[in-house]
Protein backbone atom coordinates (compact mmCIF):
# COMPACT_ATOMS: atom_id res chain seq x y z
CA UNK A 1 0.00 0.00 0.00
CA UNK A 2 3.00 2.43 1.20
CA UNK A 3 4.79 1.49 -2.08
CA UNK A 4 1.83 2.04 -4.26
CA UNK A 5 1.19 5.85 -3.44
CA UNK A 6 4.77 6.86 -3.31
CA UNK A 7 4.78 5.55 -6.74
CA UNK A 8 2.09 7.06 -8.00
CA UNK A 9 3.80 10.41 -6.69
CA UNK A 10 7.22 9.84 -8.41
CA UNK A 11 5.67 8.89 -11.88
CA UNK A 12 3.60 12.03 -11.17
CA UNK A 13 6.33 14.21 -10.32
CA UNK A 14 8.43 12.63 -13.08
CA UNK A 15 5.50 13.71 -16.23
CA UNK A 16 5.34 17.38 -14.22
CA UNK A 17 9.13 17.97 -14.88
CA UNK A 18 8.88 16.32 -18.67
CA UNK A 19 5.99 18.91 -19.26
CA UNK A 20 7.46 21.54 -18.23
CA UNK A 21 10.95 20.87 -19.07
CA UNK A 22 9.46 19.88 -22.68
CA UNK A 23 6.50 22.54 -23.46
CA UNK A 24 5.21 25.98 -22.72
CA UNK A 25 3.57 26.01 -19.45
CA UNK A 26 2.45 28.58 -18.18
CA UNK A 27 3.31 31.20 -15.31
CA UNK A 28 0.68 29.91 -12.82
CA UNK A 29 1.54 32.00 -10.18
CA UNK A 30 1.45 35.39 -12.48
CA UNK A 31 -1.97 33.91 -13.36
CA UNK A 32 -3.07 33.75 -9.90
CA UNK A 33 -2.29 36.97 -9.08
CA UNK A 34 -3.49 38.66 -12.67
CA UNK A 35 -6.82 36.95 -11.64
CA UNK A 36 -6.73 38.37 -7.76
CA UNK A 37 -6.40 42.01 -9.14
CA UNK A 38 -9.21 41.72 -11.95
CA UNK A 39 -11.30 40.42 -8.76
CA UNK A 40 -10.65 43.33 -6.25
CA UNK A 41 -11.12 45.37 -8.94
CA UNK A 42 -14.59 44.31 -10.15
CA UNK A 43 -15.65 43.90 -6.11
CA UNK A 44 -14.13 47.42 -5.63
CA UNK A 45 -16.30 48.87 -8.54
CA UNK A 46 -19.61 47.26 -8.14
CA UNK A 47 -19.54 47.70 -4.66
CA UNK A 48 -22.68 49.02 -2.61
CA UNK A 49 -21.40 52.60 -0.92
CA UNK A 50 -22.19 52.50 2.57
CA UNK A 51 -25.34 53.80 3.87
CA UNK A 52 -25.22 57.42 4.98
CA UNK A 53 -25.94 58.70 8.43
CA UNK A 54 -28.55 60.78 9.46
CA UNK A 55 -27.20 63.48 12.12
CA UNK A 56 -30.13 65.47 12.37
């Protein structure tokens, strides 16, 4: 059972490096964060504005 997972992690870990030794992969971390900012700035721009305060 030990033997089975731990190979199914280095044949896994093995077609990771060919892919990205071997094609264009891309940047996921510049992804991430490309897709962080569009989503602060749509929640930023379609936010509700706080209610006002009545100090009457």
């Amino acid at each position: 059972m030990v033997f089975g997972g731990g190979f199914k992690f280095l044949v896994g870990v093995g077609c990771g490096v060919y892919v990205a030794q071997n094609y264009n992969v891309p940047n996921v971390k510049k992804l991430f964060n490309t897709y962080v900012f569009l989503a602060k700035h749509v929640e930023e721009t379609y936010r509700k504005p706080p209610p006002k305060k009545d100090d009457d």
